[in-house]
N, C-alpha and C. Protein backbone atom coordinates (compact mmCIF):
# COMPACT_ATOMS: atom_id res chain seq x y z
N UNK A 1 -16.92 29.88 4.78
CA UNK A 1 -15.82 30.65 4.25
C UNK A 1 -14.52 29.89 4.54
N UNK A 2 -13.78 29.95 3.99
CA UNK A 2 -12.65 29.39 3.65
C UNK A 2 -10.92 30.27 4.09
N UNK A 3 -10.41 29.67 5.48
CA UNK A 3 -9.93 30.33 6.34
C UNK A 3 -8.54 30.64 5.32
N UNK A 4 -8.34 29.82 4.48
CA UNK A 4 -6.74 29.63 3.49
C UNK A 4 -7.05 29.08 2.40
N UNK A 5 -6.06 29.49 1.46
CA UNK A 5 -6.15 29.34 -0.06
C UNK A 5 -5.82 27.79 -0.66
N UNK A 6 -6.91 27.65 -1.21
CA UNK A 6 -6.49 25.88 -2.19
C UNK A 6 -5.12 26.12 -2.70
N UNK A 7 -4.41 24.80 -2.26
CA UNK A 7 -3.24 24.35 -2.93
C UNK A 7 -2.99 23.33 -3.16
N UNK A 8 -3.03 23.24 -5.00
CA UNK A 8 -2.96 21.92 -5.37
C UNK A 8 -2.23 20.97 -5.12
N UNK A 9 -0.43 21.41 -4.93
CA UNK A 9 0.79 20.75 -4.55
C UNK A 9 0.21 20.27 -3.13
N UNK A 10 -0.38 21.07 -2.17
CA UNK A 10 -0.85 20.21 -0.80
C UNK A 10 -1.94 19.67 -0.80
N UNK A 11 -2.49 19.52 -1.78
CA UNK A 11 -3.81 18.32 -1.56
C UNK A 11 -2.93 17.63 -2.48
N UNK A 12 -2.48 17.24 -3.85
CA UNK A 12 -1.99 16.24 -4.28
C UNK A 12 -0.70 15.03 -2.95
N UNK A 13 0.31 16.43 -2.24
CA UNK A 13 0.69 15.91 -1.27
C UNK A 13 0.16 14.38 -0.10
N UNK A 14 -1.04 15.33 -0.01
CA UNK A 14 -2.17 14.74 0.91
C UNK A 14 -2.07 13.33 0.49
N UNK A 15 -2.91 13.18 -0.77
CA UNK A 15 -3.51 12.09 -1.07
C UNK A 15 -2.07 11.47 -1.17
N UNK A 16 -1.42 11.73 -2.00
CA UNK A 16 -0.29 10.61 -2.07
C UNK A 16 0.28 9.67 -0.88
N UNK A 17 0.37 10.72 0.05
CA UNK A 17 0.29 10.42 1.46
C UNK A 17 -0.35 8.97 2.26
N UNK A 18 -1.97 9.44 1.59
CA UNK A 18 -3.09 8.67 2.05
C UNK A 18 -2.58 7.45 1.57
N UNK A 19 -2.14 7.40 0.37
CA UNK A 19 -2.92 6.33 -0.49
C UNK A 19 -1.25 5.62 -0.20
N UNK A 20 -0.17 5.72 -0.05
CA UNK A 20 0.91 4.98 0.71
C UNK A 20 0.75 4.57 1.83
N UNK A 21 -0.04 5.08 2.91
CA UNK A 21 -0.63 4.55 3.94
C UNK A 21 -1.81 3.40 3.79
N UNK A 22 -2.37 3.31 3.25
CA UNK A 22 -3.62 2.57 2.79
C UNK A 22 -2.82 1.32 2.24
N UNK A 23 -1.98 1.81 1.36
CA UNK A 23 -1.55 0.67 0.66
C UNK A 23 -0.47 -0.02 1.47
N UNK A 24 0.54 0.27 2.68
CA UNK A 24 1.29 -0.40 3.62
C UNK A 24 0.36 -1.10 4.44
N UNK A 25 -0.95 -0.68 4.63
CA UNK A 25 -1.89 -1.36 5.71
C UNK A 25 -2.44 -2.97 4.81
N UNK A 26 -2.78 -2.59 3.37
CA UNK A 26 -3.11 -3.86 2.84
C UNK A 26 -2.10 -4.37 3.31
N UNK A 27 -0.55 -4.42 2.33
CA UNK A 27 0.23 -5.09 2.37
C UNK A 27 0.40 -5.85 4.07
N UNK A 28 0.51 -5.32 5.25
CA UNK A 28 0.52 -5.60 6.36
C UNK A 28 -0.33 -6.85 6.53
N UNK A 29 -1.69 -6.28 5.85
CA UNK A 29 -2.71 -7.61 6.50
C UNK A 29 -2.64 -8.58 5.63
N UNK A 30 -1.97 -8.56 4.17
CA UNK A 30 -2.02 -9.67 3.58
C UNK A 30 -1.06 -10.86 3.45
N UNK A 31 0.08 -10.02 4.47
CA UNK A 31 1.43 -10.57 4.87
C UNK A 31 0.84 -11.84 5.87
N UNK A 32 -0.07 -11.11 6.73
CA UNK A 32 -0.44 -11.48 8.25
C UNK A 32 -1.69 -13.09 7.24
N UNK A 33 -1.96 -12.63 6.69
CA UNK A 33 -3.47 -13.21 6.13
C UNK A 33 -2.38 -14.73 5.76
N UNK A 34 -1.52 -14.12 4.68
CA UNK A 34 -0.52 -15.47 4.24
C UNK A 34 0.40 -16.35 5.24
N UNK A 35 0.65 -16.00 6.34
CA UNK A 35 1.31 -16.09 7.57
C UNK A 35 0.37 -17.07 8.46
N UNK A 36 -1.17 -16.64 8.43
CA UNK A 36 -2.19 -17.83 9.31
C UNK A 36 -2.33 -18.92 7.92
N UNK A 37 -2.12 -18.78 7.09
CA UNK A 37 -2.58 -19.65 6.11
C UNK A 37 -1.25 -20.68 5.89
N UNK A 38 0.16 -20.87 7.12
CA UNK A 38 0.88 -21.55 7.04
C UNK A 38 2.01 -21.30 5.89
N UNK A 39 2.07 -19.99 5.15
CA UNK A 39 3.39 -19.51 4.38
C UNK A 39 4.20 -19.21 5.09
N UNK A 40 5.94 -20.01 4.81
CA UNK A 40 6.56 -19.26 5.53
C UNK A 40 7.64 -17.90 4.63
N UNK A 41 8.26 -17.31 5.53
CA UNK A 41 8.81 -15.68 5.12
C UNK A 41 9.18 -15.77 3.50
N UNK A 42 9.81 -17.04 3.11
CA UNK A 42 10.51 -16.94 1.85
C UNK A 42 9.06 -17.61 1.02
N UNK A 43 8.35 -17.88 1.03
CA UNK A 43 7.17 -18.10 -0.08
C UNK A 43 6.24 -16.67 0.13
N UNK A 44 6.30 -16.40 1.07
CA UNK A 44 5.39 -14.82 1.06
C UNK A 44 6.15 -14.18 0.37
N UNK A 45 7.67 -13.91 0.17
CA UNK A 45 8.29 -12.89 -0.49
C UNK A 45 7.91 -13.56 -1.81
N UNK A 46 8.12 -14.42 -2.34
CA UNK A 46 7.76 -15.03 -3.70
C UNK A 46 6.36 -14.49 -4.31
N UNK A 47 5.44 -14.69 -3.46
CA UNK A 47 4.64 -14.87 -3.71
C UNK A 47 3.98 -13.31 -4.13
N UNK A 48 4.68 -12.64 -3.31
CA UNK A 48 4.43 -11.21 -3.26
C UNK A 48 4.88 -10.34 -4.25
N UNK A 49 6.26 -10.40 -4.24
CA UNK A 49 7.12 -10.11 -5.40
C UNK A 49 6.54 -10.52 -7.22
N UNK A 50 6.03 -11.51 -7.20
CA UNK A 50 5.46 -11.61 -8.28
C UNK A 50 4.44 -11.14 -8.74
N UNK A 51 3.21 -11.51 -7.72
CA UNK A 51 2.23 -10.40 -7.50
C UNK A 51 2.68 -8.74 -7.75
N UNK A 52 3.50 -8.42 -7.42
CA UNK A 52 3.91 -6.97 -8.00
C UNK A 52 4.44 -6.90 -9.19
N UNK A 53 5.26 -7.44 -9.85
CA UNK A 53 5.42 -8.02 -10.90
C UNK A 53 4.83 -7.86 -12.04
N UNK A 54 3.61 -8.49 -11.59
CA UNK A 54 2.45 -8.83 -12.96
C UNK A 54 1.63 -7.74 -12.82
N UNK A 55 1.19 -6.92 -11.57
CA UNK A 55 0.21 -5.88 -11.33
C UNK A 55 0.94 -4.60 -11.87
N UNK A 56 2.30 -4.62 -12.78
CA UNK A 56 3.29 -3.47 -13.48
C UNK A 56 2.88 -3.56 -14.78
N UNK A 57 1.96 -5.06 -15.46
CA UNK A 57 1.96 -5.52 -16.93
C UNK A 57 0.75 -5.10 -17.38
């Protein structure tokens, strides 16, 4: 049984939530990933920035 009533606005909440978290954690490790692979700060932003870029097209 079900102690409180479904609400869509708070599960859509939720997930949106989730899925901004999930997606700061990629970004984190792929910062870190480009960082051992000898990029420094201004080619990761390049590199990144474009990557977002093209993943809008």
């Amino acid at each position: 049984m079900l102690l409180t009533e479904w609400n869509w606005d708070d599960a859509l909440e939720v997930r949106w939530e989730e899925g901004r978290e999930e997606g700061e954690k990629r970004g984190r490790n792929e910062v870190l990933e480009l960082m051992e692979q000898g990029y420094t700060p201004e080619q990761i932003k390049m590199k990144l920035s474009l990557k977002t870029e093209t993943a809008g097209k």
